[in-house]
PDB file of N, CA and C in Angstrom:
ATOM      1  N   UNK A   1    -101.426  49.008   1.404  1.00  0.00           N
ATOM      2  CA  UNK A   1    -101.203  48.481   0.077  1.00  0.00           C
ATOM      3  C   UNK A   1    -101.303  49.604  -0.941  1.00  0.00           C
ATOM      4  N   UNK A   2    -100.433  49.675  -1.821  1.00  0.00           N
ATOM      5  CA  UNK A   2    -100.400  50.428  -3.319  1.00  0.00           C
ATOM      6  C   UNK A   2    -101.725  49.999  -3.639  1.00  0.00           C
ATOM      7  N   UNK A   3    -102.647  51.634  -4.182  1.00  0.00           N
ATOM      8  CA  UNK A   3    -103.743  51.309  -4.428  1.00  0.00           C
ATOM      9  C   UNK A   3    -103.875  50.368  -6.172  1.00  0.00           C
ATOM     10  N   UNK A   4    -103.107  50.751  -6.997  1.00  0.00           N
ATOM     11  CA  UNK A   4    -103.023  50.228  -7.725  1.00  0.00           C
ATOM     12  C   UNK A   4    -102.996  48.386  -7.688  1.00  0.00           C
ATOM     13  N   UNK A   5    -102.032  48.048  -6.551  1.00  0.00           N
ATOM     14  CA  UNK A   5    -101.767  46.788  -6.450  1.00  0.00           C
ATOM     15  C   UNK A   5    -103.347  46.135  -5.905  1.00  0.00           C
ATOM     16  N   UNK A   6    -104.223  47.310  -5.145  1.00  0.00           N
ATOM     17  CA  UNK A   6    -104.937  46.314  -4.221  1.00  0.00           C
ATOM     18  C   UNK A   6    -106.074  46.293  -5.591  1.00  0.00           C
ATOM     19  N   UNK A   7    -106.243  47.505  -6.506  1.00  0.00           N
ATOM     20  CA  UNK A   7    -107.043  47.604  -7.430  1.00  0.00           C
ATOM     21  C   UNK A   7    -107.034  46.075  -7.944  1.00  0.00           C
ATOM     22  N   UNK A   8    -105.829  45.875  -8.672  1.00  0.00           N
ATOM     23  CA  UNK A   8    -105.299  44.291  -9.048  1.00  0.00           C
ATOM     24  C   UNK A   8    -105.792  43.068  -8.426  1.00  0.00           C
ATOM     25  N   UNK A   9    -105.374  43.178  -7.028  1.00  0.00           N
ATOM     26  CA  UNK A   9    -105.985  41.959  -6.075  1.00  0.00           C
ATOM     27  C   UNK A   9    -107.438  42.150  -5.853  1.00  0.00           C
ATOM     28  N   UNK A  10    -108.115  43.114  -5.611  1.00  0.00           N
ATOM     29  CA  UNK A  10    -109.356  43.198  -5.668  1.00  0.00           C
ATOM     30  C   UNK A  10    -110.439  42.296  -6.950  1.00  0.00           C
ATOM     31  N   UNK A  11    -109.818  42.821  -8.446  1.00  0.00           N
ATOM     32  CA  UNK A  11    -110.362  42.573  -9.240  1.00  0.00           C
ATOM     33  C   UNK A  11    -109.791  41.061  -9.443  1.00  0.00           C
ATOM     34  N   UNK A  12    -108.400  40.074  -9.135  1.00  0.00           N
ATOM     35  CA  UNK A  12    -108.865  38.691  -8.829  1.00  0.00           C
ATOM     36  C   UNK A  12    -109.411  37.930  -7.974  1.00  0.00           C
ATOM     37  N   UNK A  13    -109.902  38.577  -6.881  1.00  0.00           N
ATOM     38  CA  UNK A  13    -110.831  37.738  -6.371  1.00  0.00           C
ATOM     39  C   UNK A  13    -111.595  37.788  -6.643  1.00  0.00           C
ATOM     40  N   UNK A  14    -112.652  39.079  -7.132  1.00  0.00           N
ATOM     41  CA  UNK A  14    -113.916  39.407  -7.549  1.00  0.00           C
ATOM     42  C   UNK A  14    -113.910  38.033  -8.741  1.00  0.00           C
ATOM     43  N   UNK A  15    -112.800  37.871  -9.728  1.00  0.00           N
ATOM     44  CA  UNK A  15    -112.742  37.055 -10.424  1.00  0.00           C
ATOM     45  C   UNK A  15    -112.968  35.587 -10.318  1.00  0.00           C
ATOM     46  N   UNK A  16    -112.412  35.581  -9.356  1.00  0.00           N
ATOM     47  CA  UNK A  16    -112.260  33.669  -9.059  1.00  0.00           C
ATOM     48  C   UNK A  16    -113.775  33.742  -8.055  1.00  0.00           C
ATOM     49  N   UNK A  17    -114.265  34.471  -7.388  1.00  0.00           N
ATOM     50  CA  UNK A  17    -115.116  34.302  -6.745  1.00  0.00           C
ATOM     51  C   UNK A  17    -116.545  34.309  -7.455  1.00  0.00           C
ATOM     52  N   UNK A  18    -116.428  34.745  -8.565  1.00  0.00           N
ATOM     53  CA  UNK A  18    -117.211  34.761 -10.344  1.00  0.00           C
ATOM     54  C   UNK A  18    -117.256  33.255 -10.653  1.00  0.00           C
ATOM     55  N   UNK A  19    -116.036  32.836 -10.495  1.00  0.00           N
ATOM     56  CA  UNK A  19    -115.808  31.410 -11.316  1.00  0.00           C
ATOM     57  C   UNK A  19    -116.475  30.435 -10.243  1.00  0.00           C
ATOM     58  N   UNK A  20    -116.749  30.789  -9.059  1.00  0.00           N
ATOM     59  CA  UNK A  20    -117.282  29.603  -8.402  1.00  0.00           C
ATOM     60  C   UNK A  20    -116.064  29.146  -7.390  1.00  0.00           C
ATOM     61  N   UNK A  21    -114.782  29.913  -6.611  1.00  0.00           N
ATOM     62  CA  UNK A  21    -113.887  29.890  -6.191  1.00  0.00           C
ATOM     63  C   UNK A  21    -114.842  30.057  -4.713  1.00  0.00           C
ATOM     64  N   UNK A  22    -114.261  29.342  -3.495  1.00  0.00           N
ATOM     65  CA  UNK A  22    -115.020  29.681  -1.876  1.00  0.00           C
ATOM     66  C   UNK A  22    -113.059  31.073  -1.579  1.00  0.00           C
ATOM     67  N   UNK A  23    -113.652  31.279  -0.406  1.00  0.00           N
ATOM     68  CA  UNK A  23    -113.304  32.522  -0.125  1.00  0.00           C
ATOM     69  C   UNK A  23    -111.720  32.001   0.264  1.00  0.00           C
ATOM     70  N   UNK A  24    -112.047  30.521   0.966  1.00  0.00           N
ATOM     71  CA  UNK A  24    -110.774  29.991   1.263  1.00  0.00           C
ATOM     72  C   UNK A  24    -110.047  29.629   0.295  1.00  0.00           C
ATOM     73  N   UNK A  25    -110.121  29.065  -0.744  1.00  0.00           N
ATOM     74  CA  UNK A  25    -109.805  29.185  -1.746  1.00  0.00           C
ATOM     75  C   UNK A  25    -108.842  30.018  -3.130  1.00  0.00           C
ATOM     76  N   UNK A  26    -109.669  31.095  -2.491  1.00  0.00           N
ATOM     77  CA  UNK A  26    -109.146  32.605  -3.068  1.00  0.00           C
ATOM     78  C   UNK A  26    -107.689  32.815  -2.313  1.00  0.00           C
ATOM     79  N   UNK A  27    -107.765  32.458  -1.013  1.00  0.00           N
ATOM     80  CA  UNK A  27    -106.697  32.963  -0.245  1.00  0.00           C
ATOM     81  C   UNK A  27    -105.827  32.184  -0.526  1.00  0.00           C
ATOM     82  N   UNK A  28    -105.971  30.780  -0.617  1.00  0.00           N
ATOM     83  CA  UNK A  28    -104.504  30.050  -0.796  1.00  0.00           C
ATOM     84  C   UNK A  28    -103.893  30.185  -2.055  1.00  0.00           C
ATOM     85  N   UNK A  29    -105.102  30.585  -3.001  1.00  0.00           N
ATOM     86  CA  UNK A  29    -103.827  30.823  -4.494  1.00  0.00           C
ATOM     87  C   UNK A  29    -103.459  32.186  -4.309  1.00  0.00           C
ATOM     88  N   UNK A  30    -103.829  33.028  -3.894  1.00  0.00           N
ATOM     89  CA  UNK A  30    -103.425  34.418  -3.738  1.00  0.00           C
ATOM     90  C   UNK A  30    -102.180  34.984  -2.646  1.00  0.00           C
ATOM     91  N   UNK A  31    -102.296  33.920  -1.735  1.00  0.00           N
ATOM     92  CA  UNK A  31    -101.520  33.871  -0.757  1.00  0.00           C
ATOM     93  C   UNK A  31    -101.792  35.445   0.391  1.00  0.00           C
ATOM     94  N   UNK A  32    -103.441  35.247   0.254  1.00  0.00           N
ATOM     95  CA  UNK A  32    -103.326  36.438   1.733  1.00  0.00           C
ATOM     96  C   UNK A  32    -104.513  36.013   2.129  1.00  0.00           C
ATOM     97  N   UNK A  33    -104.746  36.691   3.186  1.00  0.00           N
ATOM     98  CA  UNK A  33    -105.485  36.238   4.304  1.00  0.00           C
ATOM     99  C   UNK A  33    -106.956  36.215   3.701  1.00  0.00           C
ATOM    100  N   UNK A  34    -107.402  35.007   4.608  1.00  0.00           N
ATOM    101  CA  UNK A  34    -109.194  34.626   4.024  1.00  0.00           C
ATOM    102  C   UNK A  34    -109.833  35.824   4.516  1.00  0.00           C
ATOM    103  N   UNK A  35    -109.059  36.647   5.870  1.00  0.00           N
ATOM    104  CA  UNK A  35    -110.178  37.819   5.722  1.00  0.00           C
ATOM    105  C   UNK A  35    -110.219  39.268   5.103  1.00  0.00           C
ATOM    106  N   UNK A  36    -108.603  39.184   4.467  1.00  0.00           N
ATOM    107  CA  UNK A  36    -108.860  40.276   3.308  1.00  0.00           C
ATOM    108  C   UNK A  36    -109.464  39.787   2.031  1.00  0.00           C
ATOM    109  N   UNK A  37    -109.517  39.066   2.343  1.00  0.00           N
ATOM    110  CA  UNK A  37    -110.504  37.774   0.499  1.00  0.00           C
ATOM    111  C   UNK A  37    -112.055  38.845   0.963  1.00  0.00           C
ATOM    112  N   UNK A  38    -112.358  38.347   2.143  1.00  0.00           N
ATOM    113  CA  UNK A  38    -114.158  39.058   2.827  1.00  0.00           C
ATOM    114  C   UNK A  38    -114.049  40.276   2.893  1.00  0.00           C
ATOM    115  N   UNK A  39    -112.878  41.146   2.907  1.00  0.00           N
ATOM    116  CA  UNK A  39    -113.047  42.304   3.017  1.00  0.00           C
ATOM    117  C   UNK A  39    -113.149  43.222   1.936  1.00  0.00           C
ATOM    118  N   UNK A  40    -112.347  42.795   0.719  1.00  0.00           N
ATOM    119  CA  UNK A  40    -112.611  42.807  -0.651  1.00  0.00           C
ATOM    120  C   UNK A  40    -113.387  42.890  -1.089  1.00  0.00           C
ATOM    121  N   UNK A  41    -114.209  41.483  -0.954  1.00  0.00           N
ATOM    122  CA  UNK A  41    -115.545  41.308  -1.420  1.00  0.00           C
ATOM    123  C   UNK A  41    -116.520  42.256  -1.226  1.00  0.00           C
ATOM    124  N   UNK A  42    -116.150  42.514   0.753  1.00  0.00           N
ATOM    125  CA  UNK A  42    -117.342  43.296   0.644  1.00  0.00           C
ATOM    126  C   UNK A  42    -117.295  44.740  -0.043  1.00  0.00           C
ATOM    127  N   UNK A  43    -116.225  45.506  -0.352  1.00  0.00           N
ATOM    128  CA  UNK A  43    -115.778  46.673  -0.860  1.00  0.00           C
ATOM    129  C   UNK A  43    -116.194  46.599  -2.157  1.00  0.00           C
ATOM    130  N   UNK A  44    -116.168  45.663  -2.376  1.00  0.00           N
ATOM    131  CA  UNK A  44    -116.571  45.660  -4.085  1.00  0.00           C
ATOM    132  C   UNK A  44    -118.005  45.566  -3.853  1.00  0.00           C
ATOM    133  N   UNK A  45    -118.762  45.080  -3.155  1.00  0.00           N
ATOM    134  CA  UNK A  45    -119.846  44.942  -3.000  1.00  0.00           C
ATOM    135  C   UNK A  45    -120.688  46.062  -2.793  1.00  0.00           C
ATOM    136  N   UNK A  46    -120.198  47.051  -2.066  1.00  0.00           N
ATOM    137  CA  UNK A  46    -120.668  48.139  -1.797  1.00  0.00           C
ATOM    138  C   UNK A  46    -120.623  49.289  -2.600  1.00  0.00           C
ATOM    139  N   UNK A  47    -119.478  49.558  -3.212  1.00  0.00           N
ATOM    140  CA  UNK A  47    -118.901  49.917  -4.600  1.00  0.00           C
ATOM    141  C   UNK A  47    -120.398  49.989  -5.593  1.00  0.00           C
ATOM    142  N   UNK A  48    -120.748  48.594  -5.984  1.00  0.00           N
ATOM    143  CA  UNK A  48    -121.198  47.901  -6.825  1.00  0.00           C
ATOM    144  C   UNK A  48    -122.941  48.580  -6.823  1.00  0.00           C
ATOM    145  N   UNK A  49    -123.085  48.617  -5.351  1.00  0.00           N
ATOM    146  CA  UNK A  49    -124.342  49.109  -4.457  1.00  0.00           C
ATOM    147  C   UNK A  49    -124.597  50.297  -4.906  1.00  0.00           C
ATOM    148  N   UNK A  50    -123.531  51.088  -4.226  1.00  0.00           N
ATOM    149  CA  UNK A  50    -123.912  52.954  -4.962  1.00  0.00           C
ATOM    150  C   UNK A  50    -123.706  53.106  -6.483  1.00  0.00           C
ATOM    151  N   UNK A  51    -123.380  52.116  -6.861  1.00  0.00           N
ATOM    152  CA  UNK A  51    -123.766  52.411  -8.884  1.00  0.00           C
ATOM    153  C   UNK A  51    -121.744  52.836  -9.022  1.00  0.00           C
ATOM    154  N   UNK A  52    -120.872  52.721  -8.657  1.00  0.00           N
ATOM    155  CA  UNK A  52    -119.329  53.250  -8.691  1.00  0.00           C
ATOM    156  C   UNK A  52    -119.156  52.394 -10.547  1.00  0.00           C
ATOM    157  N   UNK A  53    -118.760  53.252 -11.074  1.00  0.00           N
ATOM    158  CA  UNK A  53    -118.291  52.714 -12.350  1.00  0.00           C
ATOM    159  C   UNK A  53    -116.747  53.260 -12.503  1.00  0.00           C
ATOM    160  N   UNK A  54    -116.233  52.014 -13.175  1.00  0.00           N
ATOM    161  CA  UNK A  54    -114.630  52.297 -12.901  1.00  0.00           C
ATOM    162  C   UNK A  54    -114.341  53.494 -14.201  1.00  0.00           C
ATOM    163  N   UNK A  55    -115.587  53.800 -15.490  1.00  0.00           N
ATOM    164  CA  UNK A  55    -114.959  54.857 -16.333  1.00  0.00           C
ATOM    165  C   UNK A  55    -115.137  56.285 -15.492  1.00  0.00           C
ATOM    166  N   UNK A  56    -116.120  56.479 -14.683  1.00  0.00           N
ATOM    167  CA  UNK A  56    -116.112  57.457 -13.664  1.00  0.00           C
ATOM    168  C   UNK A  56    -115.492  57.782 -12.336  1.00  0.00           C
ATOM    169  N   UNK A  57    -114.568  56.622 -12.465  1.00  0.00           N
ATOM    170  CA  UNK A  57    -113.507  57.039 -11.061  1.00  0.00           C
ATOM    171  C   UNK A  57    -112.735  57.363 -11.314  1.00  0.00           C
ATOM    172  N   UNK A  58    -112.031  58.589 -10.331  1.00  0.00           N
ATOM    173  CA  UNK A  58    -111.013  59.599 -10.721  1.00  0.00           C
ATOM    174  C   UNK A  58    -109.816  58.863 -11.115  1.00  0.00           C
ATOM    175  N   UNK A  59    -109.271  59.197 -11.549  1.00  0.00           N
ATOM    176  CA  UNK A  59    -107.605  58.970 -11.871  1.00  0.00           C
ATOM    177  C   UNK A  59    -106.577  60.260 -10.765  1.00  0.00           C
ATOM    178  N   UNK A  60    -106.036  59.252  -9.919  1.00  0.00           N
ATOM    179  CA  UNK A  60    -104.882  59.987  -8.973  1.00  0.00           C
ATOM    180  C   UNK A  60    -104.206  61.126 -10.325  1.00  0.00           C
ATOM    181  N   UNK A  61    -103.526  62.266  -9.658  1.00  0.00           N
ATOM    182  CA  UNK A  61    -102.976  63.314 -10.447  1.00  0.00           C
ATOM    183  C   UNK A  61    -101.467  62.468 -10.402  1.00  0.00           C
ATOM    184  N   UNK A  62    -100.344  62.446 -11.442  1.00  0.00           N
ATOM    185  CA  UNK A  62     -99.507  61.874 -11.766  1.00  0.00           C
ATOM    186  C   UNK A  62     -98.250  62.518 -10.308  1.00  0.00           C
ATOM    187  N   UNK A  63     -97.789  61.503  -9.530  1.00  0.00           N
ATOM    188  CA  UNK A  63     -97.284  62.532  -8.645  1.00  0.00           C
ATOM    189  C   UNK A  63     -95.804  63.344  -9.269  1.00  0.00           C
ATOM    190  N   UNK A  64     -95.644  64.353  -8.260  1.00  0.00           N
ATOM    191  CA  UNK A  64     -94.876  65.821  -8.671  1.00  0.00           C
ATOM    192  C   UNK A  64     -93.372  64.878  -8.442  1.00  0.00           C
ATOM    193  N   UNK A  65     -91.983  65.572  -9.514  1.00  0.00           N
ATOM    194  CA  UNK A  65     -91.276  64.994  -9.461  1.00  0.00           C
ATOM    195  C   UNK A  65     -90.214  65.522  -8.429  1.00  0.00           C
ATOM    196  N   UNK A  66     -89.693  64.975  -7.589  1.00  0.00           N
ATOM    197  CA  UNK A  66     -88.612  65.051  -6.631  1.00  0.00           C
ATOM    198  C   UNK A  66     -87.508  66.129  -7.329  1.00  0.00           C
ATOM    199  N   UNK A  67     -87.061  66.781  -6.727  1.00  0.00           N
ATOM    200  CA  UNK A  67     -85.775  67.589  -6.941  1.00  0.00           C
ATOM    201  C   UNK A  67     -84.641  66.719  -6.791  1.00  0.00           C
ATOM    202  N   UNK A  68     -83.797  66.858  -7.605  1.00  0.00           N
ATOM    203  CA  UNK A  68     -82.515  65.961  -7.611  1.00  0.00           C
ATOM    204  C   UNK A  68     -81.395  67.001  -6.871  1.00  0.00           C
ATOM    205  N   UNK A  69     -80.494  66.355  -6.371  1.00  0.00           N
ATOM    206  CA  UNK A  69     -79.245  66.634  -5.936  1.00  0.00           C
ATOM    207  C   UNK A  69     -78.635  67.344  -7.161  1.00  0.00           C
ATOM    208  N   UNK A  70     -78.239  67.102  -8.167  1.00  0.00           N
ATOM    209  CA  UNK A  70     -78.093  67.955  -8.941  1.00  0.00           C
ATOM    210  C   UNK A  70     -78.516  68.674  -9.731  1.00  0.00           C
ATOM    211  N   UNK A  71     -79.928  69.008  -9.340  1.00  0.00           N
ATOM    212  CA  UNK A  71     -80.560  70.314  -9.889  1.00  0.00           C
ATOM    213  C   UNK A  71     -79.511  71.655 -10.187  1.00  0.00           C
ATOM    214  N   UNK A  72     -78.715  71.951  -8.860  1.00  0.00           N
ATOM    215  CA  UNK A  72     -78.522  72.709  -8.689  1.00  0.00           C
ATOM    216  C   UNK A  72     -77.260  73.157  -9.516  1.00  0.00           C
ATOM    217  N   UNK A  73     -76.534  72.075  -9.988  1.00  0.00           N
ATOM    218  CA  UNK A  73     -75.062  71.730 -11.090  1.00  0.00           C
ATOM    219  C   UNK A  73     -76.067  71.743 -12.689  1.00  0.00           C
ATOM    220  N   UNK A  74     -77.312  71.958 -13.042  1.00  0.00           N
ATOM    221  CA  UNK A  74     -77.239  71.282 -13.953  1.00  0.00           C
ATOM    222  C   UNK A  74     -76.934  72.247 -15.095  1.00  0.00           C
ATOM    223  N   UNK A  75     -77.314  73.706 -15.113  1.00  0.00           N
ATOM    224  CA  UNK A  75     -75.597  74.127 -15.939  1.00  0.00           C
ATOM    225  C   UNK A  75     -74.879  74.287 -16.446  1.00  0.00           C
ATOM    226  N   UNK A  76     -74.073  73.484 -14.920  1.00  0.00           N
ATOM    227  CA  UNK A  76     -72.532  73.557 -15.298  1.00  0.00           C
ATOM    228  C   UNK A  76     -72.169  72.002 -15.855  1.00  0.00           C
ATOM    229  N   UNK A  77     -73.401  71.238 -15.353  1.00  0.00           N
ATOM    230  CA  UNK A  77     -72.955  70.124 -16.166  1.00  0.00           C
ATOM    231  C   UNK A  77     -73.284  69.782 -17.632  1.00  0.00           C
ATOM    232  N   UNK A  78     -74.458  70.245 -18.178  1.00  0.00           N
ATOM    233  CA  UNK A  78     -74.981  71.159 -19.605  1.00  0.00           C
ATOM    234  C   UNK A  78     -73.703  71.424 -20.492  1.00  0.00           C
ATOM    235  N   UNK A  79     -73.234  72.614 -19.394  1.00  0.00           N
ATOM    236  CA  UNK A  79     -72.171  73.026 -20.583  1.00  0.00           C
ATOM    237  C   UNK A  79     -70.675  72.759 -20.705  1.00  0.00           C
ATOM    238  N   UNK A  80     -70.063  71.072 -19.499  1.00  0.00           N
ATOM    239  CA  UNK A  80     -69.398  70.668 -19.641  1.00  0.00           C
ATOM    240  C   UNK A  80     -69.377  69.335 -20.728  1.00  0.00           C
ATOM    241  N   UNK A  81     -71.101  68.822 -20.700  1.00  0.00           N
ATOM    242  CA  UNK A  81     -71.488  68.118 -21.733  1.00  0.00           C
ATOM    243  C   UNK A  81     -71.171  68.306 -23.204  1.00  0.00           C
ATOM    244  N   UNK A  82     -71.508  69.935 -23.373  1.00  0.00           N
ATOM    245  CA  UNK A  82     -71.674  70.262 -24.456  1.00  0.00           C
ATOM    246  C   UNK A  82     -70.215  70.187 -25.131  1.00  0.00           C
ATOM    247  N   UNK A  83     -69.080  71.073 -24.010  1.00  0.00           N
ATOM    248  CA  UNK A  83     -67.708  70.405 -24.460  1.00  0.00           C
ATOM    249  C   UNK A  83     -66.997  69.870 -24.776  1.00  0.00           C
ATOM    250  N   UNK A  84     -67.316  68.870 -23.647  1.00  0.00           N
ATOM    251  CA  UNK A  84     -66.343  67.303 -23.814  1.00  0.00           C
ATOM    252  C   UNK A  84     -67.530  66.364 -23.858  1.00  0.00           C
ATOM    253  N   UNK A  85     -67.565  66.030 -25.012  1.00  0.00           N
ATOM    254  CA  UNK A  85     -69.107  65.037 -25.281  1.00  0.00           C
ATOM    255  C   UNK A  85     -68.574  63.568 -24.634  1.00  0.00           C
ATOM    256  N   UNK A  86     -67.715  63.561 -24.887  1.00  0.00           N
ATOM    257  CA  UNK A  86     -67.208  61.719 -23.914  1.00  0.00           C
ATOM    258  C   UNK A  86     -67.016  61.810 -22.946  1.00  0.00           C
ATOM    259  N   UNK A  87     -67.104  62.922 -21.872  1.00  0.00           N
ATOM    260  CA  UNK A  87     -66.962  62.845 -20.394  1.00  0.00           C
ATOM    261  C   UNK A  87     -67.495  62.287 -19.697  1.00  0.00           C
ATOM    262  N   UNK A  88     -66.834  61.240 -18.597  1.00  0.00           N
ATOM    263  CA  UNK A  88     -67.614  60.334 -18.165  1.00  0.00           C
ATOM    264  C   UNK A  88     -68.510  60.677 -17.192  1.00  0.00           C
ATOM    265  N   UNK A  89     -69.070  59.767 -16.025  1.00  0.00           N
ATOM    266  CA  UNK A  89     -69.578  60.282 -14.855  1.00  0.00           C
ATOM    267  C   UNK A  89     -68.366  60.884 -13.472  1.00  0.00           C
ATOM    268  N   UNK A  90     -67.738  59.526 -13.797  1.00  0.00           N
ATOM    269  CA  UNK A  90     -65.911  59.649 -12.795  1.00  0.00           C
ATOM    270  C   UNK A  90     -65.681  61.142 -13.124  1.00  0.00           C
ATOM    271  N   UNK A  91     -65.479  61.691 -14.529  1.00  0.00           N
ATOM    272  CA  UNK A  91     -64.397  62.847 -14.749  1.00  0.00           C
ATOM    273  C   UNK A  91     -65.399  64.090 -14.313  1.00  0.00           C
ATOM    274  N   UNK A  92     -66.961  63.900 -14.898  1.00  0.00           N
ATOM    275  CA  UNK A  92     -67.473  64.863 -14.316  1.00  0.00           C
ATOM    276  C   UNK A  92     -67.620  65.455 -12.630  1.00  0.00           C
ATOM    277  N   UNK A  93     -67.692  63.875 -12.322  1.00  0.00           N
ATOM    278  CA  UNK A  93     -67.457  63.956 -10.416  1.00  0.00           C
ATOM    279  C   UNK A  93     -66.343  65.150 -10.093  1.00  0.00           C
ATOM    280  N   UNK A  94     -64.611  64.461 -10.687  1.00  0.00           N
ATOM    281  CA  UNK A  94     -63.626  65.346 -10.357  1.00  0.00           C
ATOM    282  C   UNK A  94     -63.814  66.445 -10.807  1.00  0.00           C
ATOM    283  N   UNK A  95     -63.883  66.992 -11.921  1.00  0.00           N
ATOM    284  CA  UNK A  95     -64.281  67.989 -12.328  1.00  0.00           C
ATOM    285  C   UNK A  95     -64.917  69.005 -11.333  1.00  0.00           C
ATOM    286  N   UNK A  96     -65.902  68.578 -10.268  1.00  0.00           N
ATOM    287  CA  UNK A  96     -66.688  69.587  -9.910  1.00  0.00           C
ATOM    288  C   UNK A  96     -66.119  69.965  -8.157  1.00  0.00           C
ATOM    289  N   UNK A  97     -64.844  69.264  -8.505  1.00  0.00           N
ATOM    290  CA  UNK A  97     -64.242  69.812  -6.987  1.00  0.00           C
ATOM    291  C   UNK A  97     -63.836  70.735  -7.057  1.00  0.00           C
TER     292      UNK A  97
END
């Protein structure tokens, strides 16, 4: 699971299980299994144990961006831009045969 997403699901069960929600419970509005509902719990639980505060947990580094296919045109496509300002994507395609 995307940690972000499980961050999300984590913090509604912790929620409904706050409100007085049973574990089975949790699972059918959430739609996943009663024993990732317990496994949750207990993660948060333990979390909770060693003192983990969410303003002191790291933040992932933003990931690095992919190289594009046309890195390597960009240029020649720059300074066909700069030319013909209405050039489409089609004309730039032909263009670069």
């Amino acid at each position: 699971m995307h940690d972000e997403v499980r961050r999300r699901l984590a913090y509604e069960v912790l929620r409904r299980q706050q409100r007085g929600d049973s574990q089975r419970s949790i699972s059918r509005a959430l739609g996943i299994h009663r024993k990732t509902v317990r496994k949750l719990l207990t993660e948060l639980t333990a979390r909770h144990e060693q003192g983990e505060s969410a303003l002191e947990r790291e933040v992932a580094p933003p990931p690095t961006r992919r190289s594009s296919k046309l890195d390597a045109f960009a240029e020649r496509i720059e300074s066909w831009l700069a030319t013909y300002e209405d050039l489409t994507a089609v004309r730039l395609h032909d263009s670069g045969r």
